[in-house]
Protein backbone atom coordinates (compact mmCIF):
# COMPACT_ATOMS: atom_id res chain seq x y z
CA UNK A 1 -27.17 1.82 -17.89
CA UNK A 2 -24.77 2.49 -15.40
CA UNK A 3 -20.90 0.08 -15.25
CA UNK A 4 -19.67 -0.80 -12.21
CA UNK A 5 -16.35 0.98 -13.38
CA UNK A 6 -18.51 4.41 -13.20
CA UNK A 7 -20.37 3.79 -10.03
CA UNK A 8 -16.38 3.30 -8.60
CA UNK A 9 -15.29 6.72 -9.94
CA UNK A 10 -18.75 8.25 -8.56
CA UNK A 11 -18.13 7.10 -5.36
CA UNK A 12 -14.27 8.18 -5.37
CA UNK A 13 -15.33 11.29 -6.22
CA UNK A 14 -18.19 11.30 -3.40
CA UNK A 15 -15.42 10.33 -0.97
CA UNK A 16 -12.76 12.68 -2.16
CA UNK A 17 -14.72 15.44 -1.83
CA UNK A 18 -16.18 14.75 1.58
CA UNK A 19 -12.77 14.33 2.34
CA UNK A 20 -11.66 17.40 1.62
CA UNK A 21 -15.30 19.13 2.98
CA UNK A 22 -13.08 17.50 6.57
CA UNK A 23 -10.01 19.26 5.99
CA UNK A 24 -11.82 22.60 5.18
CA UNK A 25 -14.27 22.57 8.43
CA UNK A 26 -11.06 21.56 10.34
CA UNK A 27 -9.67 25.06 8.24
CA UNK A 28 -12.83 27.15 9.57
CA UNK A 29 -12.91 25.98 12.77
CA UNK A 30 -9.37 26.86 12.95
CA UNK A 31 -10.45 30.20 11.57
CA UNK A 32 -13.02 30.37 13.91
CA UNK A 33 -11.55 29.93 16.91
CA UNK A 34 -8.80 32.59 16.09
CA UNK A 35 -11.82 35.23 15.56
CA UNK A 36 -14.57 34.62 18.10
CA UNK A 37 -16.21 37.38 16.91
CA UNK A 38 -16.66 35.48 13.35
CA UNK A 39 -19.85 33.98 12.55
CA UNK A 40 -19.94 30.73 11.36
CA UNK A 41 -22.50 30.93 8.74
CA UNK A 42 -21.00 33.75 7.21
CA UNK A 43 -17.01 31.08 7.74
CA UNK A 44 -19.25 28.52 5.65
CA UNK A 45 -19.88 31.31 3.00
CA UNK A 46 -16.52 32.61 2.16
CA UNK A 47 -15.31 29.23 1.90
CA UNK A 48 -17.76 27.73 -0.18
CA UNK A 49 -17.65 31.16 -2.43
CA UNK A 50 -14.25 31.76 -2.31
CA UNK A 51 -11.97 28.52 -1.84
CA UNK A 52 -13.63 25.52 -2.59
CA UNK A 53 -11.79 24.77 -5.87
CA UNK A 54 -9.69 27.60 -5.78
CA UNK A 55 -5.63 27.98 -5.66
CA UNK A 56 -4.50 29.50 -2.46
CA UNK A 57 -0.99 29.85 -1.78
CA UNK A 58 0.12 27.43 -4.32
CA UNK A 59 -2.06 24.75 -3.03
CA UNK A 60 -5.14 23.63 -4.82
CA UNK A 61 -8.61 22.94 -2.83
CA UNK A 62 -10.54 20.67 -4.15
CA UNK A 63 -14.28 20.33 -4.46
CA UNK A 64 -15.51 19.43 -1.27
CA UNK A 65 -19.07 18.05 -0.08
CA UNK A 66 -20.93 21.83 0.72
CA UNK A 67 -23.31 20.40 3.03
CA UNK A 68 -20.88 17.97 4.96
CA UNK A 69 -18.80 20.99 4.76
CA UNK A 70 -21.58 22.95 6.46
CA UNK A 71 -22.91 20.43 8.71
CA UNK A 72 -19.17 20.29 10.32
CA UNK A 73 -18.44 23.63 10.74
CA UNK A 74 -21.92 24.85 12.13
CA UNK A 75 -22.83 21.39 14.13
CA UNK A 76 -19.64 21.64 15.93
CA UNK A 77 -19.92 25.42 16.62
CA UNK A 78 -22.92 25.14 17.92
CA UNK A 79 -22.53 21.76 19.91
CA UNK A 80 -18.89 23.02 21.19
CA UNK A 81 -19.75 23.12 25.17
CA UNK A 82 -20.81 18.96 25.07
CA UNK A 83 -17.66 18.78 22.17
CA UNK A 84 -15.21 19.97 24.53
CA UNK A 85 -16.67 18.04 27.82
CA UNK A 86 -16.80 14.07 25.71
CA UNK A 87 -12.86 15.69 24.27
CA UNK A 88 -11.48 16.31 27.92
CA UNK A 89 -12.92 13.41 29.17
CA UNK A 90 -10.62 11.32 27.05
CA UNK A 91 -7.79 13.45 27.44
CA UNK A 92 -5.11 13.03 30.55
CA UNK A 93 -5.38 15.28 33.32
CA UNK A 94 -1.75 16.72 32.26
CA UNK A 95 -3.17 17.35 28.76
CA UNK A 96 -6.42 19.80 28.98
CA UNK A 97 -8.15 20.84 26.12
CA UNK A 98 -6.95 24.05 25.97
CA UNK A 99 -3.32 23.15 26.10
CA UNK A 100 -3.46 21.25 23.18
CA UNK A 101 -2.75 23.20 20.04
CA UNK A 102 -5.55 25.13 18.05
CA UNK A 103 -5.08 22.95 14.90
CA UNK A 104 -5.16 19.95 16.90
CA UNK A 105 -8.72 20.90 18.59
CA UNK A 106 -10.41 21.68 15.50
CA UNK A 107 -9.56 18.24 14.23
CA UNK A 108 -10.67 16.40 17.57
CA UNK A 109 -13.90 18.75 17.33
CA UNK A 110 -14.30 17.60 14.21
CA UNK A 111 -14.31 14.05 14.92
CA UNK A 112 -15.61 14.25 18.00
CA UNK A 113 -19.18 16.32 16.03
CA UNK A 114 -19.02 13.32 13.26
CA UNK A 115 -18.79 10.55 15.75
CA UNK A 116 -21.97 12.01 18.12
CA UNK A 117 -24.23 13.47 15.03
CA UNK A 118 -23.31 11.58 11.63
CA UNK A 119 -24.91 8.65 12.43
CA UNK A 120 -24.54 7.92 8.68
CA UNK A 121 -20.60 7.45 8.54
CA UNK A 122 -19.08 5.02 9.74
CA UNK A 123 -17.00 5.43 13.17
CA UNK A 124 -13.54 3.78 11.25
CA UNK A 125 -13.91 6.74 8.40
CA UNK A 126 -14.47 9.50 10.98
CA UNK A 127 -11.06 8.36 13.03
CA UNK A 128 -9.10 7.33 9.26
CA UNK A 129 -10.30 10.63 7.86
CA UNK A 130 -9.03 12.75 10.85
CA UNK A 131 -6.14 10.96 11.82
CA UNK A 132 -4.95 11.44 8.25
CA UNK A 133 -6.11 15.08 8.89
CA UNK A 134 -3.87 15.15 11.37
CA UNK A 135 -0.57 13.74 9.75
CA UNK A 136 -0.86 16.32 7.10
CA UNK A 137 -0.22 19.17 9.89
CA UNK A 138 1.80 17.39 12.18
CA UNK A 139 4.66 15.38 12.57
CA UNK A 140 4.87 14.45 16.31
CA UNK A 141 3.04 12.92 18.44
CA UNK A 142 -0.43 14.50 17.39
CA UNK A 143 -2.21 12.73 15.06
CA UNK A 144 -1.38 9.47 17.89
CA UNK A 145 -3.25 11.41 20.44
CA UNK A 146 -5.89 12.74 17.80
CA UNK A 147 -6.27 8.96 16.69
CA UNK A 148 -6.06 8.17 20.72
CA UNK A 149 -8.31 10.35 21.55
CA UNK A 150 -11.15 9.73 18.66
CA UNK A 151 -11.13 6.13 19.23
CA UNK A 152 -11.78 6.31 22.97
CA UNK A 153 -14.89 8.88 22.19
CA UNK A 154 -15.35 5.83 19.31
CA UNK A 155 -15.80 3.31 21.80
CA UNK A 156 -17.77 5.36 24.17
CA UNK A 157 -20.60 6.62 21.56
CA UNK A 158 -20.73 4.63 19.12
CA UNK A 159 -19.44 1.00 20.64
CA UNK A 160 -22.11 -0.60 18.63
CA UNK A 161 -21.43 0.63 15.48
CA UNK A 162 -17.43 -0.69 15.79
């Protein structure tokens, strides 16, 4: 029989590591972005092979959520065109897409793919989980206009589920 004290630490460990399957698809994106040429299937691969757990650079990955992992990276890749349009749309007209900085529109990609095709998560975890994405690589203004910019495409596709 199962305590309530181990169905908590299963489901902090179930949130912790889709947590950290959002920080690495932000990572791939990222990656992806920088090399066109790379294909995302074989982005999912190394990083599920090579970091997922791993040390790099001092830091430690965790064990992330593989399929959320997957899901992210390849569902945003391949649903980019409609990311970007629903992203600009809720961006000022001084502020295009492509102005904004690399990290920044993986993380609003991200979101954005969660908030149209994860019907299963919640819209407030999508926005808390990338917002705090966010504030881990910036310390300006950015994770406001990632949290800005989530919420509006919140409110816009998923205004019932608020």
């Amino acid at each position: 029989m199962t305590t309530s004290a181990e169905s908590e630490d299963r489901q902090r460990v179930g949130s912790r590591r889709r947590s950290v399957a959002r920080l690495a698809a932000v990572q791939a994106l990222y990656q992806l972005e920088a090399n066109s040429e790379a294909d995302p299937r074989s982005v999912v691969g190394e990083f599920v092979r090579h970091r997922f757990g791993q040390e790099i650079e001092g830091d430690r990955l965790g064990e992330a959520d593989p399929e959320l992992f997957a899901d992210i990276v390849c569902g945003a890749t391949d649903d980019l065109e409609r990311l970007d349009t629903e992203i600009s749309a809720a961006l000022t007209e001084g502020w295009p897409l492509p102005r904004l900085d690399s990290v920044l529109r993986a993380i609003l990609r991200a979101g954005a793919y969660e908030l149209m095709h994860r019907r299963d998560v919640p819209p407030r975890v999508s926005l808390s989980e990338y917002t705090a994405i966010a504030y881990a690589f910036f310390t300006g203004k950015e994770p406001g206009l990632a949290n800005g910019v989530l919420n509006h495409l919140a409110h816009t596709l998923r205004d019932s589920d608020l």
